[in-house]
Protein backbone atom coordinates (compact mmCIF):
# COMPACT_ATOMS: atom_id res chain seq x y z
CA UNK A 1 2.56 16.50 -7.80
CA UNK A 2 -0.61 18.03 -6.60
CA UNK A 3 -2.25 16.18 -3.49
CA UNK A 4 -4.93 14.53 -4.95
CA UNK A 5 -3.41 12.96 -7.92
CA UNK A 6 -0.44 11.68 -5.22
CA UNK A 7 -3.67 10.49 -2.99
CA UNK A 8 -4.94 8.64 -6.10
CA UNK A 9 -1.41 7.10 -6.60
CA UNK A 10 -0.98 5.77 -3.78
CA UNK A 11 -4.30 4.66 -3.73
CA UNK A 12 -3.19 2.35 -6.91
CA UNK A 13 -0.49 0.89 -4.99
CA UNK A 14 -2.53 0.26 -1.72
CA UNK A 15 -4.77 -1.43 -4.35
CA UNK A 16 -1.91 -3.54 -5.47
CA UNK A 17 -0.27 -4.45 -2.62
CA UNK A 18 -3.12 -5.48 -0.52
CA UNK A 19 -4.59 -7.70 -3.39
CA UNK A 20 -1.38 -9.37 -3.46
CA UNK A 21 -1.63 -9.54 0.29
CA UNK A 22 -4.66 -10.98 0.11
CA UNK A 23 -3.72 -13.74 -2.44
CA UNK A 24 -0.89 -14.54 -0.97
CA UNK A 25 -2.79 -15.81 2.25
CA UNK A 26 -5.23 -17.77 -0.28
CA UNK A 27 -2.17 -19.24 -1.79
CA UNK A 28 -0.88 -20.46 1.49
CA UNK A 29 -4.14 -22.05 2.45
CA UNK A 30 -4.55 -24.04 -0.61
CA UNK A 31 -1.23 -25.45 -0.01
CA UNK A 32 -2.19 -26.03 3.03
CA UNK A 33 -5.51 -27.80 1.96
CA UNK A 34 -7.99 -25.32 2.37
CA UNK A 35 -9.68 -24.25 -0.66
CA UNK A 36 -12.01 -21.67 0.67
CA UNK A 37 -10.58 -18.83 -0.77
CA UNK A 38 -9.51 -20.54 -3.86
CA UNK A 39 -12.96 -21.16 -4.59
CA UNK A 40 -13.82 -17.50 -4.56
CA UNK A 41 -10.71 -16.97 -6.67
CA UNK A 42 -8.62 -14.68 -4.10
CA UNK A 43 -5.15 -16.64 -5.61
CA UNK A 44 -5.18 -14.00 -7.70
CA UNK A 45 -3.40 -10.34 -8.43
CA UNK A 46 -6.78 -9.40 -10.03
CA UNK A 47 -8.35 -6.95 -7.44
CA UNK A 48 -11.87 -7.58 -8.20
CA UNK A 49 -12.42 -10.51 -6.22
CA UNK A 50 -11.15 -9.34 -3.45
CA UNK A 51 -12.75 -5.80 -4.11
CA UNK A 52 -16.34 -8.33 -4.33
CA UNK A 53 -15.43 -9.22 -0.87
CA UNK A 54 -14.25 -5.94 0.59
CA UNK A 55 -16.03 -3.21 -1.45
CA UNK A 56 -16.04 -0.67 1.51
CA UNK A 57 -12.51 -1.40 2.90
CA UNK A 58 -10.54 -1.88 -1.10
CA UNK A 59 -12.38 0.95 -2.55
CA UNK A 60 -14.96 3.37 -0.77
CA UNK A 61 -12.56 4.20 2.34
CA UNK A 62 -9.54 4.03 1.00
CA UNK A 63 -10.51 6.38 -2.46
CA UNK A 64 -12.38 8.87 -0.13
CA UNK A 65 -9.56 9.07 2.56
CA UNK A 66 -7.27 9.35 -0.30
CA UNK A 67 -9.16 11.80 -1.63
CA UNK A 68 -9.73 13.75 1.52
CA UNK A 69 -6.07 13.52 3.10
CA UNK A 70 -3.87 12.08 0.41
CA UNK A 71 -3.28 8.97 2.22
CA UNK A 72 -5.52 5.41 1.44
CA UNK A 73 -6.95 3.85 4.71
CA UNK A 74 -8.62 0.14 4.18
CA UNK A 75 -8.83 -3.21 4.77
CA UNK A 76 -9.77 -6.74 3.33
CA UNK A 77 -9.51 -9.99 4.26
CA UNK A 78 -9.89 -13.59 2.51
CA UNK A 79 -11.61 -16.01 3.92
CA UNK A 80 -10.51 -19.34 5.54
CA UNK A 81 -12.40 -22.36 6.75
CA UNK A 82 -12.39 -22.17 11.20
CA UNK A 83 -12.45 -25.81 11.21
CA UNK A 84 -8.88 -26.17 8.94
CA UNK A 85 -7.18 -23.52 10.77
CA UNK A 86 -8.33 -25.65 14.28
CA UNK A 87 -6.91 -29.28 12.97
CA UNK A 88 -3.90 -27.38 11.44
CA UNK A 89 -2.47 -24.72 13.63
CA UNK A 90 1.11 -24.34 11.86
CA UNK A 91 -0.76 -24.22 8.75
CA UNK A 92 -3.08 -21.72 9.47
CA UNK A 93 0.09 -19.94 10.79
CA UNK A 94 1.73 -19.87 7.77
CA UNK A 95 -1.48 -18.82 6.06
CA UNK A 96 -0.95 -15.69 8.34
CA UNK A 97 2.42 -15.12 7.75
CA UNK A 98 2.00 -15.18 3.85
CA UNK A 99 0.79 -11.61 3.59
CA UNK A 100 3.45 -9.88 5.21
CA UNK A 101 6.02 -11.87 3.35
CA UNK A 102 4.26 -10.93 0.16
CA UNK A 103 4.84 -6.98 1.44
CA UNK A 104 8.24 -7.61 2.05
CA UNK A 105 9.16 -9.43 -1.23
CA UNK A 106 7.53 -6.01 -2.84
CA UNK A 107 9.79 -3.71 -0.66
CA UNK A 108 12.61 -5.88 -1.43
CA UNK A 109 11.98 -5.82 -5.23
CA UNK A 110 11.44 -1.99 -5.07
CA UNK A 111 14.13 -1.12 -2.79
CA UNK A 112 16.62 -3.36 -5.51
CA UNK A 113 15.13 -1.04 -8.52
CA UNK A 114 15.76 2.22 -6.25
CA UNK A 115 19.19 1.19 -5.56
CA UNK A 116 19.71 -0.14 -9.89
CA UNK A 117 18.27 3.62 -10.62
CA UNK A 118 20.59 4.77 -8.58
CA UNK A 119 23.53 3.11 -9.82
CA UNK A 120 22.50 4.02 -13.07
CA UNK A 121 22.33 7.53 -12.71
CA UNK A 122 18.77 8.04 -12.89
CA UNK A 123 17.66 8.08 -9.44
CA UNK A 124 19.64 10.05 -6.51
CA UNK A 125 18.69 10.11 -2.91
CA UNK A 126 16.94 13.93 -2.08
CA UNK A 127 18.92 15.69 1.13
CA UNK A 128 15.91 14.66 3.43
CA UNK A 129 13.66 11.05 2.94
CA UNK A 130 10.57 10.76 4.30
CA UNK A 131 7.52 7.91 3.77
CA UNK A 132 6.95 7.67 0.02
CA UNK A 133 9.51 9.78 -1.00
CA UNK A 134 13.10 7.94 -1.52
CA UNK A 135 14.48 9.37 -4.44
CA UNK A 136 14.51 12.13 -7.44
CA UNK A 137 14.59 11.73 -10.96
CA UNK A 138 16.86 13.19 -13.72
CA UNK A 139 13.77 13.88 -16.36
CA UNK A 140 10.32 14.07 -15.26
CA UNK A 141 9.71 10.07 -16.30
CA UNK A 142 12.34 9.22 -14.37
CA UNK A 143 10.81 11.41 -11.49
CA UNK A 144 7.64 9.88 -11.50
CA UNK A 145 9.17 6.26 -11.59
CA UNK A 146 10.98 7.18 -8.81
CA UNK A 147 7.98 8.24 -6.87
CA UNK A 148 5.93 5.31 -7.73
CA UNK A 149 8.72 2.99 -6.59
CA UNK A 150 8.93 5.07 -3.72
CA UNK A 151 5.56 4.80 -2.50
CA UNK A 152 5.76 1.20 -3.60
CA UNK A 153 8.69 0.81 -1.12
CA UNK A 154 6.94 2.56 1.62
CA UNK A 155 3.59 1.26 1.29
CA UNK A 156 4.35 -2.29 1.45
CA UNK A 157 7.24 -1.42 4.21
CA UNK A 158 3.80 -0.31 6.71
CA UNK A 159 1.69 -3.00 5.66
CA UNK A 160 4.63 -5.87 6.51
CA UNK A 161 5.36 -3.89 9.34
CA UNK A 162 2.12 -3.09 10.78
CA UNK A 163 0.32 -6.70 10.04
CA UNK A 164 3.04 -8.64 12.09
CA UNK A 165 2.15 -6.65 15.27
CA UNK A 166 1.63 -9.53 17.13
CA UNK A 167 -2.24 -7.97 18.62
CA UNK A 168 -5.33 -9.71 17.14
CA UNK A 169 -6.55 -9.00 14.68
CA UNK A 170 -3.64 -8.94 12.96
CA UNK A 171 -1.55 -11.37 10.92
CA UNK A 172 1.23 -11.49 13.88
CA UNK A 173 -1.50 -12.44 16.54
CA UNK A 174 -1.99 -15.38 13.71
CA UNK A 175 1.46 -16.49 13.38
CA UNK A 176 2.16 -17.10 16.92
CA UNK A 177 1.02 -20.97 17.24
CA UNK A 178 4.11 -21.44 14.87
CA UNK A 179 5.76 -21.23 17.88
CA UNK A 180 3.77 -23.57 20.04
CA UNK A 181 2.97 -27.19 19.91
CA UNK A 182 -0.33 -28.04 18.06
CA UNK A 183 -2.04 -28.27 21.07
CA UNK A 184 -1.10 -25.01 22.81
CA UNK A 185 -1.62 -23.28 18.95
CA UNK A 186 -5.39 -24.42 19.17
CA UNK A 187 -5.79 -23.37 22.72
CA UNK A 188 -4.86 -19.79 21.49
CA UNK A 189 -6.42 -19.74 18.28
CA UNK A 190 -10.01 -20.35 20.51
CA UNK A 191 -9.18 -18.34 23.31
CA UNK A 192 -8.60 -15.31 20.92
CA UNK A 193 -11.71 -16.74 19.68
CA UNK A 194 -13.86 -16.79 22.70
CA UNK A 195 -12.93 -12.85 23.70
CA UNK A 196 -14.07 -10.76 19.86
CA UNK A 197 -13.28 -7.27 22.27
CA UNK A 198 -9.76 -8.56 21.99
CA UNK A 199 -9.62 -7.46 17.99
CA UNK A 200 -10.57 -3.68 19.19
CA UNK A 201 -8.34 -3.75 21.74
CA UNK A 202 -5.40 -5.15 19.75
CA UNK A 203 -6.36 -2.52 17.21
CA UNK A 204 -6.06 0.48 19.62
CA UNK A 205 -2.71 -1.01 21.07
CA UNK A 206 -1.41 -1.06 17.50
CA UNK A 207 -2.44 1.90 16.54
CA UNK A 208 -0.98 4.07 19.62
CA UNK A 209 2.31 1.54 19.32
CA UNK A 210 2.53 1.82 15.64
CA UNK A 211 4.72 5.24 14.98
CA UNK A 212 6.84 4.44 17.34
CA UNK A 213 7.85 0.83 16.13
CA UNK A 214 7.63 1.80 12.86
CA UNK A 215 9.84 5.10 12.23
CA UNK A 216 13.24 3.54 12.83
CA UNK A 217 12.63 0.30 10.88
CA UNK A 218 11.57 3.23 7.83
CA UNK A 219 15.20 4.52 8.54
CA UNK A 220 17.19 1.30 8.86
CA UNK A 221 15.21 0.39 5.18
CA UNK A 222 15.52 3.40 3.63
CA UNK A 223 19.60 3.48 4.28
CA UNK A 224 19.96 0.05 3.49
CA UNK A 225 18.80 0.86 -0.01
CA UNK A 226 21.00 3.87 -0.76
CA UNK A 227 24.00 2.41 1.86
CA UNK A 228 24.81 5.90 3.23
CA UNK A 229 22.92 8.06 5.82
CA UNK A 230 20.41 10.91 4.74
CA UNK A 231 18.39 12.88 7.39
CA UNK A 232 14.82 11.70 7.81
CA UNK A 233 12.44 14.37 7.89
């Protein structure tokens, strides 16, 4: 596949995933009782809300880098009422938590269709795996399935991974009071609050920490879909 028709593909799925994301953590706050990003209709798979609220980090970055290097960078967000998140702690927590689990239900859901086009015949793993490439295909549709569901897979596999770092800004950082009494969940949620060079700093941490967290989970994944070890390189 030449390199900047793969860049554009997986800057469909980056698309994807983080709108899901995205919704996902608006769902959770309306059940929670906060309608913020309801009313800007984020509980949605449609990406152009949250593309109206992210133009730069859904679509300007993440095209150009794809562009550029064949790989999307970005962001987003949805937004969430401060004053909520303060009187509900454990809610906001599970707010934050939503995202991730939306990433992992997608690697879970892809992994399961690797595995059936295995079964079936149509997929087989290649003698070396590496990110967003988990399988060949017996005809060239099958081929191109299997690379979508592979960067599907892999995609979603670094965002769950990455967001549950537990450095602000980051969804981990925001799951943590889930863990502490209601109290001790608002007493973080304003110290992280009172020090904003925290975010940068959690940012740098993750990104120097992230490679090295991250390359054996890939592994672990990528043989629990096909059962057997292949060489990862």
């Amino acid at each position: 596949m030449p390199p900047v028709l793969e860049g554009l593909l997986y800057y469909v799925v980056f698309l994807f995933s983080t709108s899901l994301h995205e919704a996902a953590h608006a769902w959770a706050a309306k059940r929670g009782g906060d309608l913020t990003a309801y009313r800007g209709g984020q509980v949605s798979l449609d990406p152009i809300p949250h593309i109206r609220r992210e133009p730069f980090g859904m679509v300007l970055l993440p095209l150009l880098t794809s562009i550029v290097s064949g790989w999307p960078i970005g962001f987003a967000s949805a937004p969430y009422d401060a004053e909520w998140a303060d009187r509900y702690p454990k809610r906001a927590a599970r707010m934050a938590l939503a995202g991730p689990a939306a990433n992992l239900l997608l690697v879970i859901v892809s992994g399961l269709l690797l595995r059936l086009g295995m079964h079936l015949g149509v997929f087989w793993a290649p003698e070396a795996i590496r990110f967003g490439y988990l399988a060949e295909g017996a005809t060239q549709s099958s081929e191109s399935v299997a690379i979508f569901l592979s960067m599907l897979f892999s995609m979603n596999l670094l965002l769950f991974v990455f967001n549950l770092l537990p450095v602000p800004p980051l969804d981990g950082s925001g799951v943590v009071p889930l863990f502490l009494t209601d109290e001790h969940g608002r007493r973080y949620q304003r110290f992280l609050e009172s020090l904003p060079m925290l975010a940068w700093m959690g940012l740098f941490l993750a990104w120097e920490l992230f490679d090295i967290v991250f390359d054996p989970i890939f592994l672990g994944a990528a043989n629990l879909v096909f059962f057997f070890w292949t060489s990862y390189g």
